[in-house]
PDB file of N, CA and C in Angstrom:
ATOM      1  N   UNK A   1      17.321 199.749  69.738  1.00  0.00           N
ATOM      2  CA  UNK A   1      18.398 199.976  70.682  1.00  0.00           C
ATOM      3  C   UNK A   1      17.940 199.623  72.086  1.00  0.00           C
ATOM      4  N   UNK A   2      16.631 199.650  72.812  1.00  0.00           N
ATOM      5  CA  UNK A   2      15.961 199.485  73.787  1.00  0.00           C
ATOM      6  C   UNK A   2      16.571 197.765  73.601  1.00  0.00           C
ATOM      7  N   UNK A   3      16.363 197.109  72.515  1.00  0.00           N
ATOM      8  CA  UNK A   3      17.009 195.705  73.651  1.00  0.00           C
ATOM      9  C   UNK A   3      18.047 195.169  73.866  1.00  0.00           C
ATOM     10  N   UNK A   4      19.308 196.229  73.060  1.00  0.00           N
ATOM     11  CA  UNK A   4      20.359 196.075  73.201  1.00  0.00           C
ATOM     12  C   UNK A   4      20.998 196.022  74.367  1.00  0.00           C
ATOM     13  N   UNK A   5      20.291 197.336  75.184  1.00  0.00           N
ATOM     14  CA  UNK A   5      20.673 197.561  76.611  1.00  0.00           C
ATOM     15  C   UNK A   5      19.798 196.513  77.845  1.00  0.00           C
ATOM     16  N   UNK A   6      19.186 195.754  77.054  1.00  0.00           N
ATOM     17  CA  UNK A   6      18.456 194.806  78.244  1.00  0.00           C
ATOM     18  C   UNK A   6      17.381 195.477  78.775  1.00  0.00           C
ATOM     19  N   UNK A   7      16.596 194.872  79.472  1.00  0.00           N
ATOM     20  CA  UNK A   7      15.043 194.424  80.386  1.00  0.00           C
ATOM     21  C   UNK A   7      15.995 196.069  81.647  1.00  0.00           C
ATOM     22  N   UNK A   8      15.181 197.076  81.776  1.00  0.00           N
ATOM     23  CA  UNK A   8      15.345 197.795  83.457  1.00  0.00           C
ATOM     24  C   UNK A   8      14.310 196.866  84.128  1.00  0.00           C
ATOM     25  N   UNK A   9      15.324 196.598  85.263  1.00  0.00           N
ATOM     26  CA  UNK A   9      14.544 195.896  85.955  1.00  0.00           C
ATOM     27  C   UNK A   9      13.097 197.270  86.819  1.00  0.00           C
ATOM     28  N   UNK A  10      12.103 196.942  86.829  1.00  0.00           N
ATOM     29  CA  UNK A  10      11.612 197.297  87.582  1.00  0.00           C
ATOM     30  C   UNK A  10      12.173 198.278  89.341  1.00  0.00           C
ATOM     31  N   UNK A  11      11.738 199.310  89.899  1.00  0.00           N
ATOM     32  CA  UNK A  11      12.358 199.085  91.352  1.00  0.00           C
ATOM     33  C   UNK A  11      11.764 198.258  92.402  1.00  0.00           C
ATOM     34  N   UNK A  12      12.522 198.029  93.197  1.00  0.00           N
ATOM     35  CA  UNK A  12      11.850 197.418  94.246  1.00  0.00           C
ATOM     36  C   UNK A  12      10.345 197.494  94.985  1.00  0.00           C
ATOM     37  N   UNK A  13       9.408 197.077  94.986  1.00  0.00           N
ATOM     38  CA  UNK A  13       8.661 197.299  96.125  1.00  0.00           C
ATOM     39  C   UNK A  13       8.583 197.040  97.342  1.00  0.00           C
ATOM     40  N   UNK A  14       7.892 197.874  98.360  1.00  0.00           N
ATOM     41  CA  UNK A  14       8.078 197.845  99.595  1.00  0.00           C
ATOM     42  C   UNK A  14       8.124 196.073 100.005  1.00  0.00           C
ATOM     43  N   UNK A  15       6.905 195.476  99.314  1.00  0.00           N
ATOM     44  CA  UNK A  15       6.535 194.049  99.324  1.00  0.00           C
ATOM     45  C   UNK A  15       7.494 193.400  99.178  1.00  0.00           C
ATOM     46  N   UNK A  16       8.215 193.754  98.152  1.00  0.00           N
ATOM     47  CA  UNK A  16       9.230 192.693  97.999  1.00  0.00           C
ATOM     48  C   UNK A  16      10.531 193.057  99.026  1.00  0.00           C
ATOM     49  N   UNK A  17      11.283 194.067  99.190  1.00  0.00           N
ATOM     50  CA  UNK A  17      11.820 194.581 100.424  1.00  0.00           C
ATOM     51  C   UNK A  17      11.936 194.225 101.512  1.00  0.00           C
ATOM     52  N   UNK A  18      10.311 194.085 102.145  1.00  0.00           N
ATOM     53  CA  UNK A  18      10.249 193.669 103.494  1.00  0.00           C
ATOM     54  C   UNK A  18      10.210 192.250 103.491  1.00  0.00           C
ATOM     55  N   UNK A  19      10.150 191.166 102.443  1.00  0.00           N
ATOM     56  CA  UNK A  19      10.248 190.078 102.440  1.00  0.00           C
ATOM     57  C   UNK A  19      11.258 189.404 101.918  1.00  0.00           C
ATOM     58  N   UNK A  20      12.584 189.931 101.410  1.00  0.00           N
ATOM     59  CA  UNK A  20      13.412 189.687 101.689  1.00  0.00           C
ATOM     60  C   UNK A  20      14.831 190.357 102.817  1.00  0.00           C
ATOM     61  N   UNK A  21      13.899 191.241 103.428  1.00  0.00           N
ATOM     62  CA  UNK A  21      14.502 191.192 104.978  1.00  0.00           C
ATOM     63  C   UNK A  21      14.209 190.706 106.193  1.00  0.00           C
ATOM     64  N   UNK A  22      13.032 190.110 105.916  1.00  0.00           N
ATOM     65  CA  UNK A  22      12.240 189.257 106.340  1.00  0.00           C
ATOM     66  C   UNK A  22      13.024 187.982 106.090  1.00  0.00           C
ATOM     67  N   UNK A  23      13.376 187.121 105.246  1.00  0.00           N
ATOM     68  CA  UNK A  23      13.939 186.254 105.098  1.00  0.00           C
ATOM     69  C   UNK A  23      15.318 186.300 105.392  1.00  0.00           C
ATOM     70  N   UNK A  24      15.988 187.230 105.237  1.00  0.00           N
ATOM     71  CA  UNK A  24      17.499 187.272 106.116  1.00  0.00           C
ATOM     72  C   UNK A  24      17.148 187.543 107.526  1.00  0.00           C
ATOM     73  N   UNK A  25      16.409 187.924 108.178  1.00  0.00           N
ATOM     74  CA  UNK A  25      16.467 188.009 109.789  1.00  0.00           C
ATOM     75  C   UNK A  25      15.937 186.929 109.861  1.00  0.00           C
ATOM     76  N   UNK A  26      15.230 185.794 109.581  1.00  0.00           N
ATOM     77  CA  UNK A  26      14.401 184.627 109.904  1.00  0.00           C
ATOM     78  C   UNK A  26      15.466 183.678 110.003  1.00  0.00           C
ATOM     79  N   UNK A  27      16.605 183.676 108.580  1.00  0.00           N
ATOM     80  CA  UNK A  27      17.841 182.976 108.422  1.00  0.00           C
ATOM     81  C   UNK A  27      18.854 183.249 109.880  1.00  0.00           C
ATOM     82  N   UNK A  28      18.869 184.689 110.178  1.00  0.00           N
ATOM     83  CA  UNK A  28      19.554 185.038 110.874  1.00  0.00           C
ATOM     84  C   UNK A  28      19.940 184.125 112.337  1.00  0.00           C
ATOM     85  N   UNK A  29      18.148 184.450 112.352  1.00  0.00           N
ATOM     86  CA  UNK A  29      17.189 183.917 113.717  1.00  0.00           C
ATOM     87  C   UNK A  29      17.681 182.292 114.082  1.00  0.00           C
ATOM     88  N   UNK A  30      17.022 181.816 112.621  1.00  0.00           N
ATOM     89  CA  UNK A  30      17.234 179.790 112.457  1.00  0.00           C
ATOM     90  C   UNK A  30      19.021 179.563 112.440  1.00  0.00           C
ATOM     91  N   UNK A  31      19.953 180.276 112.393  1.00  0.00           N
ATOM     92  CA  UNK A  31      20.994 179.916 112.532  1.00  0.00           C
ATOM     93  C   UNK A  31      21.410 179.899 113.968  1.00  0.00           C
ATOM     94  N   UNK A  32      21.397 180.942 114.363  1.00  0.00           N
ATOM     95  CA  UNK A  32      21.798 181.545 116.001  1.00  0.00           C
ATOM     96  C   UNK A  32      21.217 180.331 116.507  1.00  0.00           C
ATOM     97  N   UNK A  33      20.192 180.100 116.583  1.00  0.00           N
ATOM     98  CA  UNK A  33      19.032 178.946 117.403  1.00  0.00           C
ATOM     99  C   UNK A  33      19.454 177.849 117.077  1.00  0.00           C
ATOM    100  N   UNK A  34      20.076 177.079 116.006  1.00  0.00           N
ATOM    101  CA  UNK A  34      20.763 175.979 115.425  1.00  0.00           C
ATOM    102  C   UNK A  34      22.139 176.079 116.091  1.00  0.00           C
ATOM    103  N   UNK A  35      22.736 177.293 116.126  1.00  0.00           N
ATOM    104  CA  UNK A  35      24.552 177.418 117.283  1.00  0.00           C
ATOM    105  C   UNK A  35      23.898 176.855 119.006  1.00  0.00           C
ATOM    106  N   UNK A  36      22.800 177.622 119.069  1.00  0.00           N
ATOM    107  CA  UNK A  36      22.618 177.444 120.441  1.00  0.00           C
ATOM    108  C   UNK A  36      22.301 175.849 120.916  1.00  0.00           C
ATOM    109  N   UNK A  37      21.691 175.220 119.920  1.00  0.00           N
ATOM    110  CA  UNK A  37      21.133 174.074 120.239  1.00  0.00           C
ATOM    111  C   UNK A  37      22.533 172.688 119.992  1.00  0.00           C
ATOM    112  N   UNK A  38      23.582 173.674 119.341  1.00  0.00           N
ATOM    113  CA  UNK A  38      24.945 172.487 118.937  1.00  0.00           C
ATOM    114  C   UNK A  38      25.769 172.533 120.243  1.00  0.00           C
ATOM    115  N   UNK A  39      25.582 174.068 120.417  1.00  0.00           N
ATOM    116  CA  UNK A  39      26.204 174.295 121.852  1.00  0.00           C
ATOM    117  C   UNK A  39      25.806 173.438 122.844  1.00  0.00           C
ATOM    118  N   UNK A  40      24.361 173.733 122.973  1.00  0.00           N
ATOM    119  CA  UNK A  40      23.477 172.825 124.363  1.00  0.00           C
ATOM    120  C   UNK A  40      24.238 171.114 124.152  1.00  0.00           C
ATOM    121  N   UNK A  41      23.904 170.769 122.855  1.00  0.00           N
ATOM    122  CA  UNK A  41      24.334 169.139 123.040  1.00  0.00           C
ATOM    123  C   UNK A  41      25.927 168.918 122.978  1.00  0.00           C
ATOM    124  N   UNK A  42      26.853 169.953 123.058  1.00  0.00           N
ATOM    125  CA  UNK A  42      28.265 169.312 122.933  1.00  0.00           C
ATOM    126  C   UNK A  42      28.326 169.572 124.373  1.00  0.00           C
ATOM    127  N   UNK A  43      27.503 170.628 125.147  1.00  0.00           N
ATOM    128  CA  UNK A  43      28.000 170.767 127.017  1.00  0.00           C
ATOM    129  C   UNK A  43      27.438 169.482 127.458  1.00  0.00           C
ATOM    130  N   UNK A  44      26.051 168.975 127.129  1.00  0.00           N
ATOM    131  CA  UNK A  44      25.384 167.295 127.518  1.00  0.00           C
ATOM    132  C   UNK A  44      26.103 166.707 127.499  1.00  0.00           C
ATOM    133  N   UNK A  45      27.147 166.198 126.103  1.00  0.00           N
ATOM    134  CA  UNK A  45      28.152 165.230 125.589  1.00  0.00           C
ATOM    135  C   UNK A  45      28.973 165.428 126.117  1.00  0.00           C
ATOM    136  N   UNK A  46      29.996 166.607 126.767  1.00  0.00           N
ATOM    137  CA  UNK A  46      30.703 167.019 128.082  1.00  0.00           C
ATOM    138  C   UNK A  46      30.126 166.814 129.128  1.00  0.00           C
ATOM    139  N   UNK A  47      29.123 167.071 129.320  1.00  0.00           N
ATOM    140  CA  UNK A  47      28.774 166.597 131.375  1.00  0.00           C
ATOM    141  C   UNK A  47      28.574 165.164 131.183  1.00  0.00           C
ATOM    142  N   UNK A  48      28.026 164.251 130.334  1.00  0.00           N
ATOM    143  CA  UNK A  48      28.417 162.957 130.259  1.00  0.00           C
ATOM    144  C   UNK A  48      29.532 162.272 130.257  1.00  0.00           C
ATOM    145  N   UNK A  49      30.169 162.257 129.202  1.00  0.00           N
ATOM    146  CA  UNK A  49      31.400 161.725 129.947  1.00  0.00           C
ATOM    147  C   UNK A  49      32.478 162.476 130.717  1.00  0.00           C
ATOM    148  N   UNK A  50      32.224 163.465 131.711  1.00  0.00           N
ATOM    149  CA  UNK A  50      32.325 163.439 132.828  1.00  0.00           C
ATOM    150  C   UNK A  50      31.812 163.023 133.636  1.00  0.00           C
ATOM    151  N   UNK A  51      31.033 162.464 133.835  1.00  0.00           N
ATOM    152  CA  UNK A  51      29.974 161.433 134.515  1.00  0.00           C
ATOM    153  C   UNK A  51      30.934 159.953 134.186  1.00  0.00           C
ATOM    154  N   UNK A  52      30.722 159.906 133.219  1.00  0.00           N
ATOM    155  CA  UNK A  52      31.782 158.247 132.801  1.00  0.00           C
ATOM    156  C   UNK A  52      32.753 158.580 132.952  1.00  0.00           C
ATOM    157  N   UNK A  53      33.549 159.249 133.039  1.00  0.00           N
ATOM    158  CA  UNK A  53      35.030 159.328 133.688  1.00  0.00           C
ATOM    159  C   UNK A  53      35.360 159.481 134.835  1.00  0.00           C
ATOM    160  N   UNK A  54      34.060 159.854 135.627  1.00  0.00           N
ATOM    161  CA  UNK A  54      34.469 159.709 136.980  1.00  0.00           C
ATOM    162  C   UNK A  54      33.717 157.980 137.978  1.00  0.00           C
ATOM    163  N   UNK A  55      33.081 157.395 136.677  1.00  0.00           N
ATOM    164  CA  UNK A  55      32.251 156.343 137.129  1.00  0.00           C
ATOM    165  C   UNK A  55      33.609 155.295 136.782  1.00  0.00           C
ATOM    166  N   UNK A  56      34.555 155.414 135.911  1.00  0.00           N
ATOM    167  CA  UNK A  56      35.210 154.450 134.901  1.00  0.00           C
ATOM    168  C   UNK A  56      36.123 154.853 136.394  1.00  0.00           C
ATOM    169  N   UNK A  57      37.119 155.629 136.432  1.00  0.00           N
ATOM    170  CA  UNK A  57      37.951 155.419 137.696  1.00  0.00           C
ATOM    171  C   UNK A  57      37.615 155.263 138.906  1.00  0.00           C
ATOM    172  N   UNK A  58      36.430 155.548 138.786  1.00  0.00           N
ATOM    173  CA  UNK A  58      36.051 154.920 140.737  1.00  0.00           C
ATOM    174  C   UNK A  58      36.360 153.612 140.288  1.00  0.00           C
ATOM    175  N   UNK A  59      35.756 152.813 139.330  1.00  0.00           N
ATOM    176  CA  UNK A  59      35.553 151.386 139.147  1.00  0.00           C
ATOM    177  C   UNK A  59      37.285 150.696 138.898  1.00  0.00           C
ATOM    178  N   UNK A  60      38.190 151.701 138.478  1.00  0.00           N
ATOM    179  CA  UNK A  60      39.020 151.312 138.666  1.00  0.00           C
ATOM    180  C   UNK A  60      40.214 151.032 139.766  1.00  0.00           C
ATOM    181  N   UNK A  61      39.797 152.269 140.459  1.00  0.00           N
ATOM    182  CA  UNK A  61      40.270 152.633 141.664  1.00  0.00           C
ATOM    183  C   UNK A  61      39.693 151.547 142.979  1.00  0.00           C
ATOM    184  N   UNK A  62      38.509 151.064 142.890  1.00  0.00           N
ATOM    185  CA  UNK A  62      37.759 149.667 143.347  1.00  0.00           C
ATOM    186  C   UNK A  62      38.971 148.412 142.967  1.00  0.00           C
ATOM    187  N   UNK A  63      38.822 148.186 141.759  1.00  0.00           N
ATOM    188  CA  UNK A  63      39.793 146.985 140.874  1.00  0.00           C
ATOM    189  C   UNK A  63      40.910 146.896 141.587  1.00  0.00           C
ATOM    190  N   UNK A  64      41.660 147.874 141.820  1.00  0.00           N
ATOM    191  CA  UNK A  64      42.783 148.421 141.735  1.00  0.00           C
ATOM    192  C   UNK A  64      43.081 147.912 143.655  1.00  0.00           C
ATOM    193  N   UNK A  65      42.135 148.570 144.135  1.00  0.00           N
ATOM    194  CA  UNK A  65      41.967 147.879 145.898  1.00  0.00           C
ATOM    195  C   UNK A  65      41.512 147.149 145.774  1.00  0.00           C
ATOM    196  N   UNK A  66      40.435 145.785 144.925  1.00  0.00           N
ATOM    197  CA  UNK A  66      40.611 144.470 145.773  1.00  0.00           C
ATOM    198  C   UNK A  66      41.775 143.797 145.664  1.00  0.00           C
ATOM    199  N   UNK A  67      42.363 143.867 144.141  1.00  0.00           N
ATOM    200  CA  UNK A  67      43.829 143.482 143.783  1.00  0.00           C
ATOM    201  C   UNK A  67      44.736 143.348 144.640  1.00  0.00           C
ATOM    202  N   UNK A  68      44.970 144.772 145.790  1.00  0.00           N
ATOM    203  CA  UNK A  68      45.996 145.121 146.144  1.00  0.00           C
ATOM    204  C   UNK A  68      45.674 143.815 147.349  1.00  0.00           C
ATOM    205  N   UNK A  69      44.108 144.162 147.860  1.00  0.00           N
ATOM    206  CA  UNK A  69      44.134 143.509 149.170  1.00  0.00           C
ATOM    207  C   UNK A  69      44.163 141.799 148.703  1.00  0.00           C
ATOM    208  N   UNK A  70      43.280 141.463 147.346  1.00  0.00           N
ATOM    209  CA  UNK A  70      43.793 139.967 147.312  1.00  0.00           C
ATOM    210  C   UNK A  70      44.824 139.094 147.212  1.00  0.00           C
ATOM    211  N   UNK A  71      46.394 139.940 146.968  1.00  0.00           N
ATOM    212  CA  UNK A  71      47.459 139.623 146.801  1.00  0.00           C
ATOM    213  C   UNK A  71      47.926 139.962 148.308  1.00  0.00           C
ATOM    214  N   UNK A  72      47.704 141.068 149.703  1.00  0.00           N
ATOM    215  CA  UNK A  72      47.701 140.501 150.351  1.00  0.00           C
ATOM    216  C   UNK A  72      47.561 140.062 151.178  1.00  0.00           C
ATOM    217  N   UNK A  73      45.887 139.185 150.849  1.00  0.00           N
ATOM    218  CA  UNK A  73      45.649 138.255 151.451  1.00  0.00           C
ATOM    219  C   UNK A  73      46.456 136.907 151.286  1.00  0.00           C
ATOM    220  N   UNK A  74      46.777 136.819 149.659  1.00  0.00           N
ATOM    221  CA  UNK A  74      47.314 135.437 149.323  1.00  0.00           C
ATOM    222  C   UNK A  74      48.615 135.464 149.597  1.00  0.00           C
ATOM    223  N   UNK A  75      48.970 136.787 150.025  1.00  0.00           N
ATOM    224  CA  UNK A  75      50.898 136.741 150.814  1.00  0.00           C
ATOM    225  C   UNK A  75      50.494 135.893 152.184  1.00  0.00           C
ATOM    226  N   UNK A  76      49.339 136.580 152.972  1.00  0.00           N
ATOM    227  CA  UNK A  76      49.154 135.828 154.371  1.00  0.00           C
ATOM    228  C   UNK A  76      49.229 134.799 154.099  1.00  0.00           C
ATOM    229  N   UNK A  77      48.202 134.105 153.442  1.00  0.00           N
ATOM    230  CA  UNK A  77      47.826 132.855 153.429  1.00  0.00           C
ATOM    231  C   UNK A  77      49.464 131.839 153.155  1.00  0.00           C
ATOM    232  N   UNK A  78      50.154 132.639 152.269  1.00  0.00           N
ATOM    233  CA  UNK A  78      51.442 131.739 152.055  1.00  0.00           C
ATOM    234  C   UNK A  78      52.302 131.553 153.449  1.00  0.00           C
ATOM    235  N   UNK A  79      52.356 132.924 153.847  1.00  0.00           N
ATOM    236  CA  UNK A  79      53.217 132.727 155.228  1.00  0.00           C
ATOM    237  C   UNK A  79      52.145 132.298 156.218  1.00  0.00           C
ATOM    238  N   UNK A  80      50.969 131.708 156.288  1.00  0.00           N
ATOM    239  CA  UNK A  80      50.644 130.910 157.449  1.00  0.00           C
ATOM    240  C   UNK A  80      50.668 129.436 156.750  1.00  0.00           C
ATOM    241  N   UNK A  81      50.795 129.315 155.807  1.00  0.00           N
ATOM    242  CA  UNK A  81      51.413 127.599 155.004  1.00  0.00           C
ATOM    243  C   UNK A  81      52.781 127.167 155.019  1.00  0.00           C
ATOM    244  N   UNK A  82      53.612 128.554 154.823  1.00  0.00           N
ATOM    245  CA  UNK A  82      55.254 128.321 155.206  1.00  0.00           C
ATOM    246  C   UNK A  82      55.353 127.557 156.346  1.00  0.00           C
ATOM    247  N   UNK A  83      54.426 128.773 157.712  1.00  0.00           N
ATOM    248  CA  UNK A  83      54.978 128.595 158.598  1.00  0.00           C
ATOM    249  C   UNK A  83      54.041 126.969 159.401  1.00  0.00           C
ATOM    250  N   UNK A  84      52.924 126.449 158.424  1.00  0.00           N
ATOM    251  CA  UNK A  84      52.710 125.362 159.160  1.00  0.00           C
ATOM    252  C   UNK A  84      53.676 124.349 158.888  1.00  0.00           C
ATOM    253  N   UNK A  85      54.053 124.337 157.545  1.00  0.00           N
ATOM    254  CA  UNK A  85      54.841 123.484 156.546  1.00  0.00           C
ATOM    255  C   UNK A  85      56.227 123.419 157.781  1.00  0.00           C
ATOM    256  N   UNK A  86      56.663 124.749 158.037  1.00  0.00           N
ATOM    257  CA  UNK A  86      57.585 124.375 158.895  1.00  0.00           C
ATOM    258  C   UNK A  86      57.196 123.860 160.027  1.00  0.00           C
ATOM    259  N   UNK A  87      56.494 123.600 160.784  1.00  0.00           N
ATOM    260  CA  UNK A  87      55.887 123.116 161.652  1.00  0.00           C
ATOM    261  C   UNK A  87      56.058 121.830 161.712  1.00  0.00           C
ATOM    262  N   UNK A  88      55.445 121.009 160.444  1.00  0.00           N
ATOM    263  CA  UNK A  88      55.094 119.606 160.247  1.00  0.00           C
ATOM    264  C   UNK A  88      56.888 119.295 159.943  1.00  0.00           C
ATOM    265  N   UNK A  89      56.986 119.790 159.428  1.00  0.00           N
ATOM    266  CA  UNK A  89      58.890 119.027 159.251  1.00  0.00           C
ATOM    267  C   UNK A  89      59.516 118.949 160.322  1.00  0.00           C
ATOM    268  N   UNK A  90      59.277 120.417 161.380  1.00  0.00           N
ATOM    269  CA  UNK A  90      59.930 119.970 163.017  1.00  0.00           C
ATOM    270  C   UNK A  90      59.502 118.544 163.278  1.00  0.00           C
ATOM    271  N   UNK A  91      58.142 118.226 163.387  1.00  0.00           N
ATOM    272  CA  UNK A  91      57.901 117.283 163.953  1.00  0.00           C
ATOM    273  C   UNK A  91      58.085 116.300 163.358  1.00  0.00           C
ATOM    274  N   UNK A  92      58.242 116.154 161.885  1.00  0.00           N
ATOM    275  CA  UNK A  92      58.843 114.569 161.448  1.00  0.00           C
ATOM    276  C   UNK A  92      60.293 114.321 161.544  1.00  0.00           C
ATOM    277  N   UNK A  93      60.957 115.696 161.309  1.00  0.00           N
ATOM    278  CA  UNK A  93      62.454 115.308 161.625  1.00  0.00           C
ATOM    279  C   UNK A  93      62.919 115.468 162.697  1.00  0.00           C
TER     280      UNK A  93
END
């Protein structure tokens, strides 16, 4: 009848006890320290491209003013060609 009811396990010893609470606080430990370190690199990966987002619109905001001023410059340039163009026709006609 003893093996009907199966193997009693033994009880615990202290040895074995403290080493598997030992191994859940170590787990505990290596996880927390693994959050902290996902944390640290997603704020890096945030202060970076905030860094590139403020580098990408300056550069656009640059683009954006020579544009404005090279169009007009090339308005001047048309109205001082109008106005030679009209010039040269006074004098041939």
């Amino acid at each position: 009848h003893g093996k009907a009811c199966g193997k009693k396990k033994p009880p615990k010893t202290r040895k074995v006890i403290n080493r598997e609470s030992y191994t859940r606080h170590t787990d505990k430990i290596l996880n927390k320290h693994f959050e902290q370190r996902l944390d640290d690199q997603f704020r890096r990966l945030e202060d970076k491209l905030r860094a590139y987002r403020k580098r990408v619109e300056k550069h656009l905001a640059s683009v954006d003013l020579y544009a404005a001023n090279f169009q007009a410059k090339q308005k001047k340039a048309q109205v001082a060609r109008d106005e030679e163009f009209a010039k040269l026709e006074k004098l041939i006609f």
